[in-house]
C-alpha atoms as a PDB file:
ATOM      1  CA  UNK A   1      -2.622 -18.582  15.594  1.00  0.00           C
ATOM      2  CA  UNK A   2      -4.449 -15.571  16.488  1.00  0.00           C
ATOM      3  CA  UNK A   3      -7.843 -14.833  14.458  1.00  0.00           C
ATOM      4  CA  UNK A   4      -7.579 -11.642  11.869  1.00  0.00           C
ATOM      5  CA  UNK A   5      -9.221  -9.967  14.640  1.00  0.00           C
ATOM      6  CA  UNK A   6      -7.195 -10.502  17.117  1.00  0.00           C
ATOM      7  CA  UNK A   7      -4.099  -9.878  14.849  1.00  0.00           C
ATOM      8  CA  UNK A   8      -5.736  -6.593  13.908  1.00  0.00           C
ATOM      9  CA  UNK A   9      -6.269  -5.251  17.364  1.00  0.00           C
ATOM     10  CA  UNK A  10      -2.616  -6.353  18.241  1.00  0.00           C
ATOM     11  CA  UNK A  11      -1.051  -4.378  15.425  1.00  0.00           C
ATOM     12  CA  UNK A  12      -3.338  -1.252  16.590  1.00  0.00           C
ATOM     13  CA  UNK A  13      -2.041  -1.504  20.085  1.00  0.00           C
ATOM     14  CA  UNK A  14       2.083  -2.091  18.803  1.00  0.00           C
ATOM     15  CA  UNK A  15       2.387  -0.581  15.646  1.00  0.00           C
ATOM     16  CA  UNK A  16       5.426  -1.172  13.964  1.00  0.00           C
ATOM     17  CA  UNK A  17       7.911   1.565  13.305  1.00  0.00           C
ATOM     18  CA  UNK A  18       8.442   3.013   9.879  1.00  0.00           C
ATOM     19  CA  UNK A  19       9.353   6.093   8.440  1.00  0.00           C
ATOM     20  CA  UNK A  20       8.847   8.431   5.426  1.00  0.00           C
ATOM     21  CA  UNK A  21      12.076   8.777   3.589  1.00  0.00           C
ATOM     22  CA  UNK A  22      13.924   9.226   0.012  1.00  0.00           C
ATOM     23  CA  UNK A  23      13.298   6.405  -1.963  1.00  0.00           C
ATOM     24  CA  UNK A  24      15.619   5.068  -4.987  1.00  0.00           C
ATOM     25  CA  UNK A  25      12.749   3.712  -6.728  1.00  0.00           C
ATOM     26  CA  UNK A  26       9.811   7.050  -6.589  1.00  0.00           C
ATOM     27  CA  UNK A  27      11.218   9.883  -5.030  1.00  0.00           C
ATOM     28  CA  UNK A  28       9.797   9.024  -1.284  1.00  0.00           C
ATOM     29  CA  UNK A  29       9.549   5.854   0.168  1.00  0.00           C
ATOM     30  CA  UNK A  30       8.184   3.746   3.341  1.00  0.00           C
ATOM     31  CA  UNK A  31      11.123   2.096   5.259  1.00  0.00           C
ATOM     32  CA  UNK A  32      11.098   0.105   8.386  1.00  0.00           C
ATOM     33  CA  UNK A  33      12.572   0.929  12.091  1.00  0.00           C
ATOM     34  CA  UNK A  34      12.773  -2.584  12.732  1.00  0.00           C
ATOM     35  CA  UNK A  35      13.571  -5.914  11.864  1.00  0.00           C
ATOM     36  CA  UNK A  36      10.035  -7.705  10.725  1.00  0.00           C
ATOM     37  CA  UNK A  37       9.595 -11.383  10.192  1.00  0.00           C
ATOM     38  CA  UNK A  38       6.926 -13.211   7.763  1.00  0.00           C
ATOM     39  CA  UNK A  39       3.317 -12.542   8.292  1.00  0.00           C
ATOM     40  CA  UNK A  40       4.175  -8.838  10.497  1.00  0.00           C
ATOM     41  CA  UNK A  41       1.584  -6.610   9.775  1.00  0.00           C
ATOM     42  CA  UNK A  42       3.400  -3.728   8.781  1.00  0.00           C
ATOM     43  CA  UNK A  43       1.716  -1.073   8.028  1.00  0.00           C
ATOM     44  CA  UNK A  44      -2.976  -0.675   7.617  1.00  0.00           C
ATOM     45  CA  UNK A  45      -3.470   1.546   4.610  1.00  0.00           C
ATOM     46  CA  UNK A  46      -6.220   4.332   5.201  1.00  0.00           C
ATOM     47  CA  UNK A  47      -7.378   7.188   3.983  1.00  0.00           C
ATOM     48  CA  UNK A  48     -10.832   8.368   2.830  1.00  0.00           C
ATOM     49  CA  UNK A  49     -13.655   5.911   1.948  1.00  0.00           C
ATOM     50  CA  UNK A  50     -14.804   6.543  -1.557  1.00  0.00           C
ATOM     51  CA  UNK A  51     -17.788   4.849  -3.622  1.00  0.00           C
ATOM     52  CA  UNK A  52     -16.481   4.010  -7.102  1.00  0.00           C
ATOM     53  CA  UNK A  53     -18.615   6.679  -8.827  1.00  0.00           C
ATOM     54  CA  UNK A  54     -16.857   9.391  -6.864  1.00  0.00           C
ATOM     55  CA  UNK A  55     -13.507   7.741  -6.817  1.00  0.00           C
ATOM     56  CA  UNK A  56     -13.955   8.358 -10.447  1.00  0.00           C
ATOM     57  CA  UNK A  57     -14.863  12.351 -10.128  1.00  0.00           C
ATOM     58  CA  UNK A  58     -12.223  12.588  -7.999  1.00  0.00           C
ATOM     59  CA  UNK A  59      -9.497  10.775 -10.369  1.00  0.00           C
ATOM     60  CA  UNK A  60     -10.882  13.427 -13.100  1.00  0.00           C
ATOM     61  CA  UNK A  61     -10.248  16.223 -10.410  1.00  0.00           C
ATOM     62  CA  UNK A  62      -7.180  15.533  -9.435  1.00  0.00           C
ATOM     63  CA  UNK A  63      -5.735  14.938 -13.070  1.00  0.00           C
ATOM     64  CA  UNK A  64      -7.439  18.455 -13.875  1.00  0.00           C
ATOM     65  CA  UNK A  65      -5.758  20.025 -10.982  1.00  0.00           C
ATOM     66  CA  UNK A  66      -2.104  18.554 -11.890  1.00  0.00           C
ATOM     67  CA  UNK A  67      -2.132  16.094  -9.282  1.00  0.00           C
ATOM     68  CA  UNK A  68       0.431  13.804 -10.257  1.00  0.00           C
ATOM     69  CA  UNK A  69       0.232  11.017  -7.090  1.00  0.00           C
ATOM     70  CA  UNK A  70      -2.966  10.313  -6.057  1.00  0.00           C
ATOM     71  CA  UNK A  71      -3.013   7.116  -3.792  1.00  0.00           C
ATOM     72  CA  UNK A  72      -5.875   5.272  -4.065  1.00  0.00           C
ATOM     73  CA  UNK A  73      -6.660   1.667  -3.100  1.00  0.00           C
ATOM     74  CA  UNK A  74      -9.483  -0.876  -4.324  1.00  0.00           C
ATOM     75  CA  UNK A  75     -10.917  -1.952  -1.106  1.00  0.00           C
ATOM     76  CA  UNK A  76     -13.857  -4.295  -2.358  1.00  0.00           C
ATOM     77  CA  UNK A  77     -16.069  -3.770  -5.687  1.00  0.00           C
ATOM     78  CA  UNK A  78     -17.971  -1.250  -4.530  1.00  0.00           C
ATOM     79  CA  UNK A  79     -15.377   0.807  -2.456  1.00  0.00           C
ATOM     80  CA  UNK A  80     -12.096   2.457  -2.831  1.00  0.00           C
ATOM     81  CA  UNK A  81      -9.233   4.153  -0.170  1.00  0.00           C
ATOM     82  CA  UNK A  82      -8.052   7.254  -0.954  1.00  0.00           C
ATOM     83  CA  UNK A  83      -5.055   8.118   1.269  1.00  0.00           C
ATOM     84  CA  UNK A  84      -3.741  11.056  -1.455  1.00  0.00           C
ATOM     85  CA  UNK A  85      -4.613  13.597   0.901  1.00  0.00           C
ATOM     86  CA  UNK A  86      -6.239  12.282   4.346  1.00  0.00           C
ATOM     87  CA  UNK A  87      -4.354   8.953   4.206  1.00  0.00           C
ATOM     88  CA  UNK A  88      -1.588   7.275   6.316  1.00  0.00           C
ATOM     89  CA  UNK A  89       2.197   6.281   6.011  1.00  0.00           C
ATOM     90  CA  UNK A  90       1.278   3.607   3.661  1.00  0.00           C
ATOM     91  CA  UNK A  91       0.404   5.552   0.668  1.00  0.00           C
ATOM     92  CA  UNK A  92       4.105   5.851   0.521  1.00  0.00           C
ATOM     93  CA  UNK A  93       4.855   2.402  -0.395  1.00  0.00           C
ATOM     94  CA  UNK A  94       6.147   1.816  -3.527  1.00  0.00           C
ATOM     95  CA  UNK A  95       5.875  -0.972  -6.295  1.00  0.00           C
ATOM     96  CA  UNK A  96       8.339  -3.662  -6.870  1.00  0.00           C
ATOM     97  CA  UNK A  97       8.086  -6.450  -8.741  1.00  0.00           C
ATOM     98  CA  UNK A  98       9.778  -8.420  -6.181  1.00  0.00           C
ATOM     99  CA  UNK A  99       8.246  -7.058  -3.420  1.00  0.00           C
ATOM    100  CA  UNK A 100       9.189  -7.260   0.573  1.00  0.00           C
ATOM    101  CA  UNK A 101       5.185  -6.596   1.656  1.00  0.00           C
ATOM    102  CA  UNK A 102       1.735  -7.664   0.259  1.00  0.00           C
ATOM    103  CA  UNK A 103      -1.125  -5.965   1.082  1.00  0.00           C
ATOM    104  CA  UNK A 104      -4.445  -7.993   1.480  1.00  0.00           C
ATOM    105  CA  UNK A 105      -7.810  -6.915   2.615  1.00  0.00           C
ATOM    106  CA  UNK A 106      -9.212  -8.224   6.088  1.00  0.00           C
ATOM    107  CA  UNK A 107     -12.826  -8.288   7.638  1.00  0.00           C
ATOM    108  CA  UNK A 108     -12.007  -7.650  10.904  1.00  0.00           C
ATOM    109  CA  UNK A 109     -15.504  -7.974  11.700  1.00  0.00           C
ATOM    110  CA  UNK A 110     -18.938  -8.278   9.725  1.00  0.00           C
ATOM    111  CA  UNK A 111     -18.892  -5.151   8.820  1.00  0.00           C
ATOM    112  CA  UNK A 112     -15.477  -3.355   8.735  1.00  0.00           C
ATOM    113  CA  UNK A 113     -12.784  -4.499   6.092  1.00  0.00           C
ATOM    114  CA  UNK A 114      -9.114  -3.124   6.523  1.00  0.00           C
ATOM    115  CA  UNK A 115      -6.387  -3.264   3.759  1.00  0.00           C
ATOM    116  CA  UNK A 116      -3.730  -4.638   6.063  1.00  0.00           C
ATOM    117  CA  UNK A 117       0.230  -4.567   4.438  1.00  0.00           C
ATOM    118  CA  UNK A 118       2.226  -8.061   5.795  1.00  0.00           C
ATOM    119  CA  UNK A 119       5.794  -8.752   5.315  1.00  0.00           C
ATOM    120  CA  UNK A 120       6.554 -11.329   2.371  1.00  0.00           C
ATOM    121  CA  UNK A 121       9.820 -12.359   4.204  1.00  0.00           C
ATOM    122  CA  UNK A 122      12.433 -10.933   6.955  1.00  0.00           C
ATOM    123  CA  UNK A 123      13.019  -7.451   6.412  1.00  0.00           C
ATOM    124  CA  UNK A 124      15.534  -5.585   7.827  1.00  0.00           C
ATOM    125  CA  UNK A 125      15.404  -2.440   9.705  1.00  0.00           C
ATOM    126  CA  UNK A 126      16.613   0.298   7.504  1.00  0.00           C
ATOM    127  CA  UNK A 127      15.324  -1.491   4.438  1.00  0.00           C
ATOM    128  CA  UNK A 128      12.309   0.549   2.123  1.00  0.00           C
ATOM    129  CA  UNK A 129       9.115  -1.474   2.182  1.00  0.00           C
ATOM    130  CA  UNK A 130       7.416  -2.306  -1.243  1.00  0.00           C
ATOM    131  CA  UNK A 131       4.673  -4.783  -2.399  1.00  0.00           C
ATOM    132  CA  UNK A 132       3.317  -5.298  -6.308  1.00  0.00           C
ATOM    133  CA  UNK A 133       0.343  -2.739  -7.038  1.00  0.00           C
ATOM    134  CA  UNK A 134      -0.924  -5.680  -9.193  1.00  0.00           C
ATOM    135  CA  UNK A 135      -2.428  -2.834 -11.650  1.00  0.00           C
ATOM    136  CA  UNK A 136      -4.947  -4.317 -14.481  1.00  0.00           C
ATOM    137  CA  UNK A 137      -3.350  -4.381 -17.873  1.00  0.00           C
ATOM    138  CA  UNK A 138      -3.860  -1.452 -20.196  1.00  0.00           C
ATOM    139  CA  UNK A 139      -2.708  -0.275 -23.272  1.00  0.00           C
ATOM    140  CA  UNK A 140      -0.878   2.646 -22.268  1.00  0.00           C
ATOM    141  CA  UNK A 141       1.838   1.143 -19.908  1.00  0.00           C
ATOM    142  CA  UNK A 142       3.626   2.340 -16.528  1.00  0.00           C
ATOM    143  CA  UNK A 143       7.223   2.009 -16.330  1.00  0.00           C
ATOM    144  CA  UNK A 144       8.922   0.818 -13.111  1.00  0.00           C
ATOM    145  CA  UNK A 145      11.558   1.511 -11.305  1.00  0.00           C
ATOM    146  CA  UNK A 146      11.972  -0.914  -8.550  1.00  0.00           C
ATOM    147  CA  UNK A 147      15.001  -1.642  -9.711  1.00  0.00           C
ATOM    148  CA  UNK A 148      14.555  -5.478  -8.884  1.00  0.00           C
ATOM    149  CA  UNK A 149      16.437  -8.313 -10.753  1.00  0.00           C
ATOM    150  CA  UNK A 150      12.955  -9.750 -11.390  1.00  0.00           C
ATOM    151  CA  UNK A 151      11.703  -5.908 -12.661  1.00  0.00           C
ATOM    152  CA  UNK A 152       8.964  -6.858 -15.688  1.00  0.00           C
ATOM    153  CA  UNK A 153       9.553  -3.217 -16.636  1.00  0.00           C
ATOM    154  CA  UNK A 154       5.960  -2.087 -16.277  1.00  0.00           C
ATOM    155  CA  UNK A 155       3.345  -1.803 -13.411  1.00  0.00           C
ATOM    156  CA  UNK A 156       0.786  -2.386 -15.568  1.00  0.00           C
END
């Protein structure tokens, strides 16, 4: 078994191969090239690295502006990706409630922490990649489309 690091610089080196594409579940979708096993890395989401007061600004902004997607991910407490402009093929992963990906964030060394997406199971190439957004709760709820026979109907 090959440490995170190790895993990390492997995946930089041989990316896998996945493309943009129309989606059945949110109008455009992440899909793979090739057939992935358990544990792959798929897929490292980036974007802009935002401190939480400014991830909030920029929430505000973009919901003044009629930005309907923004694609933003909690890295730690303090910090948050935001891939809605600057950001990488990942942002176009959707949400499914039984999801073929997870995402997980890595310290790839002391300092630097990554938000790496992993296949759940085999995945087939051709198939859209998805993983659960795991939103908080809140009152006003999020419906889903993943179309999944394990859909809860919500993200959120």
């Amino acid at each position: 078994m090959l440490s995170q690091a190790m895993q990390y610089r492997s995946y930089v080196q041989n990316p896998k191969k996945v493309e943009v594409g129309p989606s059945k579940i949110h109008r455009i979708g992440l899909f793979t090239q090739e057939n992935l096993k358990p544990k792959d890395i798929v897929i490292e989401y980036v974007g802009e690295i935002l401190r939480n007061q400014v991830t909030d600004q920029r929430e505000k902004r973009y919901g003044d502006k009629g930005i309907g997607d923004c694609y933003m991910f909690r890295l730690d407490e303090q910090y948050v990706i935001d891939a809605t402009f600057f950001g990488g093929k990942a942002r176009y992963l959707n949400h499914s409630c039984d999801a073929n990906c997870y995402a997980k964030v890595y310290r790839v060394n002391e300092k630097e922490k990554h938000i790496i997406i992993r296949a759940a199971k085999h995945i087939k190439a051709g198939e859209e990649l998805t993983y659960n957004y795991h939103f908080d709760q809140e009152e006003d709820k999020l419906s889903c489309f993943c179309g999944s026979k394990k859909c809860l109907g919500n993200l959120n």
